[in-house]
N, C-alpha and C. Protein backbone atom coordinates (compact mmCIF):
# COMPACT_ATOMS: atom_id res chain seq x y z
N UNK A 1 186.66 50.84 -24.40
CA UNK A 1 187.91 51.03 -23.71
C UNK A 1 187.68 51.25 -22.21
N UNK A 2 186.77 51.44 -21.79
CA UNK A 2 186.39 51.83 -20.35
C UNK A 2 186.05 51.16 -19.40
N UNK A 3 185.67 49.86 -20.42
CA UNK A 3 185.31 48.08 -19.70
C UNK A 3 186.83 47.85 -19.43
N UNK A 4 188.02 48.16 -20.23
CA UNK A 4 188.78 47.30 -20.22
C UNK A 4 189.87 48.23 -19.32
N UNK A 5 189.68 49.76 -18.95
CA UNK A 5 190.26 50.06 -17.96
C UNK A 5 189.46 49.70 -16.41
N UNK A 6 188.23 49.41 -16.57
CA UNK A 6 187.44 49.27 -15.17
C UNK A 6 188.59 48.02 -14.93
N UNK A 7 188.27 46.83 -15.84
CA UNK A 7 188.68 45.57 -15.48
C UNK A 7 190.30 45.55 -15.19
N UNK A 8 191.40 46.33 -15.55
CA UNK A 8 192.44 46.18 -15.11
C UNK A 8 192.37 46.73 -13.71
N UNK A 9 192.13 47.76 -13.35
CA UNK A 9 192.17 48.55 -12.17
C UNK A 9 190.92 47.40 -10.82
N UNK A 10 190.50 46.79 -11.15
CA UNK A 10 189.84 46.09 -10.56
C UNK A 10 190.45 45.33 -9.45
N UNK A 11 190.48 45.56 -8.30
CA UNK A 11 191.71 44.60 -7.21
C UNK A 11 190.21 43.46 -6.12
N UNK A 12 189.00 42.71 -7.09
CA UNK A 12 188.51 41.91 -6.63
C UNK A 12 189.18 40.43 -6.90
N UNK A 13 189.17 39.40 -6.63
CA UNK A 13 190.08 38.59 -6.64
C UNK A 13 191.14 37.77 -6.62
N UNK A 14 191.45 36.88 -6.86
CA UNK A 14 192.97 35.82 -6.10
C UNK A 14 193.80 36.89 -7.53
N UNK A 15 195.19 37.88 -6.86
CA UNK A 15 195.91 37.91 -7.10
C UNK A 15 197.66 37.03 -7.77
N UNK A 16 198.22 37.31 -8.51
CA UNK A 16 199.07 36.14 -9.30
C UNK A 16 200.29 35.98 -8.11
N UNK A 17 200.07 37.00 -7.18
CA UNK A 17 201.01 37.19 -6.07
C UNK A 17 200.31 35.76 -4.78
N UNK A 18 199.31 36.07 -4.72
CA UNK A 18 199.03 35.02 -3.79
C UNK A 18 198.57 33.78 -4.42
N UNK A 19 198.88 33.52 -5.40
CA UNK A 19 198.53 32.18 -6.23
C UNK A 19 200.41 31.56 -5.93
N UNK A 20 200.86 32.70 -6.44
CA UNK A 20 202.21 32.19 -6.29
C UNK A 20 202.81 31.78 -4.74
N UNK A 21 202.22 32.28 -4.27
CA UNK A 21 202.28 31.84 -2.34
C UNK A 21 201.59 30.96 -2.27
N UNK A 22 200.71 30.58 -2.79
CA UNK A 22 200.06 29.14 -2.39
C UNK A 22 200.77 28.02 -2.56
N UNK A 23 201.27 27.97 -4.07
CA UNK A 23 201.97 27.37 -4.35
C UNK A 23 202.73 26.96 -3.69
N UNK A 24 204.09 27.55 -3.58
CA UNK A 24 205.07 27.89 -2.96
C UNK A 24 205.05 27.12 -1.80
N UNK A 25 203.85 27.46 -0.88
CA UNK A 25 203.91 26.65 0.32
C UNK A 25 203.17 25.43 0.20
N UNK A 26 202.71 24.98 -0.59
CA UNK A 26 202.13 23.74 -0.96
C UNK A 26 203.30 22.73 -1.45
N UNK A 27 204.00 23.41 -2.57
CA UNK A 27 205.49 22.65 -2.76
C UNK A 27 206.32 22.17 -1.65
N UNK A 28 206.37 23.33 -0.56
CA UNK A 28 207.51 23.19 0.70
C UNK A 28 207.00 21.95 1.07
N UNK A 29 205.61 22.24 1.39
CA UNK A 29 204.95 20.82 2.75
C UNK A 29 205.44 19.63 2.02
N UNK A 30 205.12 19.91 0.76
CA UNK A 30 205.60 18.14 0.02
C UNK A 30 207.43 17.87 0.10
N UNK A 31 207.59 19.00 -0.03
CA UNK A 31 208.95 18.65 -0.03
C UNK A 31 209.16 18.13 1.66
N UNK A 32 209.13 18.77 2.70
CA UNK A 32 209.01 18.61 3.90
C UNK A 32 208.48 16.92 3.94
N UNK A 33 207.47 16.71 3.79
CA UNK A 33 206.84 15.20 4.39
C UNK A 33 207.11 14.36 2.96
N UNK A 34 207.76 14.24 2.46
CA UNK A 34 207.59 13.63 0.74
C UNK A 34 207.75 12.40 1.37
N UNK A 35 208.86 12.15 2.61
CA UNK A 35 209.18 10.73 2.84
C UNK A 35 207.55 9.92 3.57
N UNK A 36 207.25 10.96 4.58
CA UNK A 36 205.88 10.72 5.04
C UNK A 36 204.65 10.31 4.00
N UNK A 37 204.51 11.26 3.03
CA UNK A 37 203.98 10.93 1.99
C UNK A 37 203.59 9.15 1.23
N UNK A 38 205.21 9.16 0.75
CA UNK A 38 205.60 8.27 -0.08
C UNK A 38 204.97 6.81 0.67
N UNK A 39 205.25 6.97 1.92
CA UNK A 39 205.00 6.08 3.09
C UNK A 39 203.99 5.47 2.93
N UNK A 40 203.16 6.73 3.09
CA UNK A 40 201.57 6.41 2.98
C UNK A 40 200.54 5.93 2.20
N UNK A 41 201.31 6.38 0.71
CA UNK A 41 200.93 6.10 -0.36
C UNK A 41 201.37 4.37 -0.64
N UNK A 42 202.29 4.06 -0.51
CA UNK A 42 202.56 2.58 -0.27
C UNK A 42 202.03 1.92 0.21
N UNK A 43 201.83 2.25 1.40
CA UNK A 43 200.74 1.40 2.33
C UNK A 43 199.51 1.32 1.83
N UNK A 44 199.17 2.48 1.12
CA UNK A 44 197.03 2.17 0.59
C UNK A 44 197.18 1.50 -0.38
N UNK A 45 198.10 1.56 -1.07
CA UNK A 45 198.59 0.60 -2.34
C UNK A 45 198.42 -1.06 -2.13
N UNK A 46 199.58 -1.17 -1.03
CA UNK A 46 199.72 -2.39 -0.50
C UNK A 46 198.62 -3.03 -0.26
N UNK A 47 197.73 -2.56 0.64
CA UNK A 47 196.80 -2.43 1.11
C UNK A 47 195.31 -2.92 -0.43
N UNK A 48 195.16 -2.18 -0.53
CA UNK A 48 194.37 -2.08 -1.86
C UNK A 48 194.95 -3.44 -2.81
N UNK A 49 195.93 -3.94 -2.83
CA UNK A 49 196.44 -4.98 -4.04
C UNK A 49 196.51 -6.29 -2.84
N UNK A 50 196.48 -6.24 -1.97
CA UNK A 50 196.41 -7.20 -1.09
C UNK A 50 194.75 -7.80 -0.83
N UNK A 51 193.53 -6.67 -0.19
CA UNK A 51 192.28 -6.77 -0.64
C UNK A 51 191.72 -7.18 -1.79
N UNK A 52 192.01 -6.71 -2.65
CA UNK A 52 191.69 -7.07 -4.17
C UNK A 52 192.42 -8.37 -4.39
N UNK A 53 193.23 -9.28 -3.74
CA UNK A 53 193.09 -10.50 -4.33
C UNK A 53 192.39 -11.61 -3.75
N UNK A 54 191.59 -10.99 -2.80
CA UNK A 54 190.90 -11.45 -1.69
C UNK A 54 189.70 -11.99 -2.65
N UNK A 55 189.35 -11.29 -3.29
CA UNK A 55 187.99 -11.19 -4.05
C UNK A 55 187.43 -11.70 -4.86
């Protein structure tokens, strides 16, 4: 029982609080540039299926 109170009381590591902030702002940016994104992703696509019939 003493392992398993050390290990709760333990404040080494990524917290569920800042996991959830990571998130969070990782979602925004996509939401923010999704059009930028989408953009880009088209283009390496394009790009890539255009090369490849080169070949």
């Amino acid at each position: 029982m003493n392992v398993m109170e050390r290990f709760l009381r333990e404040e080494d590591g990524i917290g569920v609080v800042e996991i959830i902030l990571i998130l969070v702002v990782l979602i925004g940016l996509v939401i923010i540039f999704k059009e930028q994104l989408t953009n880009l992703v088209d283009s390496i696509f394009e790009k890539i299926t255009r090369e490849s019939t080169s070949i």
